[in-house]
C-alpha atoms as a PDB file:
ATOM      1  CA  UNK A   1       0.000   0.000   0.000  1.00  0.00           C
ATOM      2  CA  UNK A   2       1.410   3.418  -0.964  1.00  0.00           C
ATOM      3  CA  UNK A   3       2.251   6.028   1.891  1.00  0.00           C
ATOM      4  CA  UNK A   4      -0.504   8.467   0.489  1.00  0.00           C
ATOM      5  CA  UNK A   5      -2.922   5.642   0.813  1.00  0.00           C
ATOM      6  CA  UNK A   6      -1.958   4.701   4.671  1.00  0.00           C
ATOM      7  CA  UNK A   7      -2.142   8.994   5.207  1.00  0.00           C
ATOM      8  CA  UNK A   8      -5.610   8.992   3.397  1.00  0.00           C
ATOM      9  CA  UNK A   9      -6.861   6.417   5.743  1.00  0.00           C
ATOM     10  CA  UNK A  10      -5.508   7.271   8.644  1.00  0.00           C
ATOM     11  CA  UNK A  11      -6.580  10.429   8.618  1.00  0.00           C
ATOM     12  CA  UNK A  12     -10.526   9.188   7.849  1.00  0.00           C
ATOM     13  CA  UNK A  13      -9.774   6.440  10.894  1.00  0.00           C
ATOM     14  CA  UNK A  14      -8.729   9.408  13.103  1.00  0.00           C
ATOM     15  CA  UNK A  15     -11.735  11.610  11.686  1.00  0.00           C
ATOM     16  CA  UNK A  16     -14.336   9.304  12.738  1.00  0.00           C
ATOM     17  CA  UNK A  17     -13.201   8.421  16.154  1.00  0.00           C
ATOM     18  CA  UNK A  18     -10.854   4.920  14.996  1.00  0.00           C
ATOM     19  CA  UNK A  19      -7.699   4.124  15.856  1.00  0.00           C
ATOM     20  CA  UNK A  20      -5.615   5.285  13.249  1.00  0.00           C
ATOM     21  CA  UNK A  21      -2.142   2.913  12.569  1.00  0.00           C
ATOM     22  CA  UNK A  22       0.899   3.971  11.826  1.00  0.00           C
ATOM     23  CA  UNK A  23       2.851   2.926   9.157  1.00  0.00           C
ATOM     24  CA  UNK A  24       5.009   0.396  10.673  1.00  0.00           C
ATOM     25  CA  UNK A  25       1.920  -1.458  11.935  1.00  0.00           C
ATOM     26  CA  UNK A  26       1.883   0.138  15.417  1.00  0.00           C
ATOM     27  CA  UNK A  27      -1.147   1.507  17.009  1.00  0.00           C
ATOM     28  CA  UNK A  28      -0.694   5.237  17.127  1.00  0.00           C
ATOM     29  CA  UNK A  29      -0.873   6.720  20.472  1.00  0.00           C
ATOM     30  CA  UNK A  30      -1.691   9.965  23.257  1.00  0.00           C
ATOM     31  CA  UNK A  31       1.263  11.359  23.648  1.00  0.00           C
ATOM     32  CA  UNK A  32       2.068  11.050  27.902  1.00  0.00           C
ATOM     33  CA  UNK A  33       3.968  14.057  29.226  1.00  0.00           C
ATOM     34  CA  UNK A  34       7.931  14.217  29.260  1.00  0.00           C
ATOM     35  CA  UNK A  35       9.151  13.868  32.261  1.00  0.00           C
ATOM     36  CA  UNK A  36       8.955  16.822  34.756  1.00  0.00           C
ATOM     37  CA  UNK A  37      11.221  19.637  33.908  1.00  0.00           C
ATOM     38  CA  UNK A  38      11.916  21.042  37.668  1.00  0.00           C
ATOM     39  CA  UNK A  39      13.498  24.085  36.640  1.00  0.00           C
ATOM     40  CA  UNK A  40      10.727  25.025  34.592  1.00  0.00           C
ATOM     41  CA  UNK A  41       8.657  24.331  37.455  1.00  0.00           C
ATOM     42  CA  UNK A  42       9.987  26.203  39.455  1.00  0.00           C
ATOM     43  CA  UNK A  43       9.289  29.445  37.122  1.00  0.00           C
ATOM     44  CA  UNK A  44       5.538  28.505  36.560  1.00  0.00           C
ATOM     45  CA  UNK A  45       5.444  27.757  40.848  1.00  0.00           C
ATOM     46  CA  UNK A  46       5.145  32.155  40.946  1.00  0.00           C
ATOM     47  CA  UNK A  47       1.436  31.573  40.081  1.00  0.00           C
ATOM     48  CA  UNK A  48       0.858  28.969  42.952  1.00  0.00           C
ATOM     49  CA  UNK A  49       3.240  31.372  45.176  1.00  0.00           C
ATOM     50  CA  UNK A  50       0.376  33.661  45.408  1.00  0.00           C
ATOM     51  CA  UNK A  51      -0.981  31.748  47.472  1.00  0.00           C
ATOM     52  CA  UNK A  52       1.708  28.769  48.550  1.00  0.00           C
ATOM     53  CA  UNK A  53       4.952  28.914  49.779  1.00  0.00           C
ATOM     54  CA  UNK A  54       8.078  26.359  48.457  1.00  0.00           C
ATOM     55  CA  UNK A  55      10.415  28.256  51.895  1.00  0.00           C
ATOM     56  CA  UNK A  56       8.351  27.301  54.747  1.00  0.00           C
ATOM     57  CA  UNK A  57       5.111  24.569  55.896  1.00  0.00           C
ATOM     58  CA  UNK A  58       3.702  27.803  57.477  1.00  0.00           C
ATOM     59  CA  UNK A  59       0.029  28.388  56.128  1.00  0.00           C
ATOM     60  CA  UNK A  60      -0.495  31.561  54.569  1.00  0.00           C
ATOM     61  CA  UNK A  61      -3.668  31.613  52.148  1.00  0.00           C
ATOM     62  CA  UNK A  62      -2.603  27.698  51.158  1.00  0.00           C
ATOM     63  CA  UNK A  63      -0.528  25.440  53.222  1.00  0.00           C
ATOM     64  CA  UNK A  64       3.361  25.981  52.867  1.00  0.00           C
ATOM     65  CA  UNK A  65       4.900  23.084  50.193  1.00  0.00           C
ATOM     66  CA  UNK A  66       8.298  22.768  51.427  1.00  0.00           C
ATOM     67  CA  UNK A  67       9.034  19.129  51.930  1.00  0.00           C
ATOM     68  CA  UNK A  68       5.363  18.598  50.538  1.00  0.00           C
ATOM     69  CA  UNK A  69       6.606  14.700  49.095  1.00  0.00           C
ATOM     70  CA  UNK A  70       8.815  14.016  52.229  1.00  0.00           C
ATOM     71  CA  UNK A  71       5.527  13.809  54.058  1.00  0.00           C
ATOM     72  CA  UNK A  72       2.934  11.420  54.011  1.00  0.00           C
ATOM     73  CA  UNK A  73      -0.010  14.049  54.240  1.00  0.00           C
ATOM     74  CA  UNK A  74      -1.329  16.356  51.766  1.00  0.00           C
ATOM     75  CA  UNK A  75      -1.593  19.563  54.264  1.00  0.00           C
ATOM     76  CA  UNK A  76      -5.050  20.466  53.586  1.00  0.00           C
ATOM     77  CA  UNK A  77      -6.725  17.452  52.587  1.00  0.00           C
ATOM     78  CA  UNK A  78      -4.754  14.825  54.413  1.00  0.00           C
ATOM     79  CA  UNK A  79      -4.849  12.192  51.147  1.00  0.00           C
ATOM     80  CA  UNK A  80      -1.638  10.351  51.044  1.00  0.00           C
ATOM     81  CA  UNK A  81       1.011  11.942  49.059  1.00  0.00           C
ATOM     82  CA  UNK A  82       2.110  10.752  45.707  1.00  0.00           C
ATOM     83  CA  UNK A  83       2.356  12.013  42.224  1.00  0.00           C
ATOM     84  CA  UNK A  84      -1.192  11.162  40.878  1.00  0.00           C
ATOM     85  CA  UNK A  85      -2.792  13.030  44.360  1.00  0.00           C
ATOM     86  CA  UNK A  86      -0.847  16.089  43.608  1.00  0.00           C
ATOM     87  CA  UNK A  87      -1.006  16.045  40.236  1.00  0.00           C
ATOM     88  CA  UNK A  88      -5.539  15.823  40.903  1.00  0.00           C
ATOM     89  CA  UNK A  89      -5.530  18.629  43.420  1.00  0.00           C
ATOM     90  CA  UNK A  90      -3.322  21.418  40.596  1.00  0.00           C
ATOM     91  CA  UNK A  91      -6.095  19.958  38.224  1.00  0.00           C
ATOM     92  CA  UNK A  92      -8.953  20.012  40.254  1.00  0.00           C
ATOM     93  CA  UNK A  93      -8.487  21.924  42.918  1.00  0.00           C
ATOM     94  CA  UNK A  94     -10.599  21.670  46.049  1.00  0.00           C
ATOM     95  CA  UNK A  95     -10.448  22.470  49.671  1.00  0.00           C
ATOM     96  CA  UNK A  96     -10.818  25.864  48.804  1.00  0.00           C
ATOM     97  CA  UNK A  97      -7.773  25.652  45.996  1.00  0.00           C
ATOM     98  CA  UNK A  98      -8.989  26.525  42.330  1.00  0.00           C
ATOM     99  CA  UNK A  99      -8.513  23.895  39.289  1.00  0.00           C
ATOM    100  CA  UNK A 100      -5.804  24.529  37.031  1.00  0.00           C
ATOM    101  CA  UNK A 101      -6.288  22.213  34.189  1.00  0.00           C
ATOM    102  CA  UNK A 102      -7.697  24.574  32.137  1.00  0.00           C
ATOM    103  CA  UNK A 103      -4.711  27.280  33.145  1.00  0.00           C
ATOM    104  CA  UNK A 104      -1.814  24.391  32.427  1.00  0.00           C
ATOM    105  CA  UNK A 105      -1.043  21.757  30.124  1.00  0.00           C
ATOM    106  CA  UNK A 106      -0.247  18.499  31.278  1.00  0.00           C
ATOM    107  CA  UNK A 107       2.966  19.261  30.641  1.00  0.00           C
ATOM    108  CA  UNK A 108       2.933  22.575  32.983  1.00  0.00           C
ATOM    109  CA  UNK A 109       1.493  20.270  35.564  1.00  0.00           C
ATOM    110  CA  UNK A 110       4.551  17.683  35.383  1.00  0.00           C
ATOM    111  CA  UNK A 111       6.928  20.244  35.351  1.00  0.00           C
ATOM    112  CA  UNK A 112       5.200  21.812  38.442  1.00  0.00           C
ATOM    113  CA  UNK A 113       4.960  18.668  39.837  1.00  0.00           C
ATOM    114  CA  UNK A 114       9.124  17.636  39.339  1.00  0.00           C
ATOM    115  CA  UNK A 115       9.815  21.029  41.149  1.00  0.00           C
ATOM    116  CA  UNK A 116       7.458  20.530  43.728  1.00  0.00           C
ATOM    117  CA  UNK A 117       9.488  17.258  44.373  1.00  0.00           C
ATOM    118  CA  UNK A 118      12.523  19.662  45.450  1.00  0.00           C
ATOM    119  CA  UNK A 119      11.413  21.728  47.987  1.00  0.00           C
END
């Protein structure tokens, strides 16, 4: 089968809700995230320092993050912490905290995320 034919139906599979294959016979897939970039966390963290600090556990509007995945507590909710938790609450928000899934990419959130690991 000729290249334009597997592009021509692929794209018509992908139109109408199919899974589309690659060339090579793989099953073409969501992209996942990179990895978290920390240092690029780190800049976006001056939006969540409004209101969170990455210095201290002290509670100012949020709870202080620093040590935040040395603990075994979310501060304000009190779910275990792990990636996926943290990762829901900057989507979601709750407890008072807005949602930011519509403000950040997934990306933005792993990045957040790896730098949040840091403090």
């Amino acid at each position: 089968m000729s290249s334009k034919k597997i592009i021509a139906i692929s794209f018509l599979c992908a139109a109408f809700g199919f899974v589309a294959f690659a060339p090579n016979g793989s099953a073409a897939q969501t992209k996942k995230p990179a990895a978290g970039d920390a240092s690029r966390g780190k800049e976006l963290f001056s939006t969540c320092s409004q209101c969170h600090s990455a210095t201290t556990k002290d509670a100012g509007v949020g709870p202080g993050l620093k040590g935040l995945f040395k603990g075994k507590k979310m501060p304000a909710t009190n779910r275990p912490v792990s990636t996926a938790v943290v990762t829901s609450q900057i989507k979601k928000g709750g407890n008072g905290m807005p949602g930011f899934a519509s403000k950040y990419s997934a990306q933005d959130i792993s990045d957040l995320v790896a730098y949040l690991k840091t403090l």
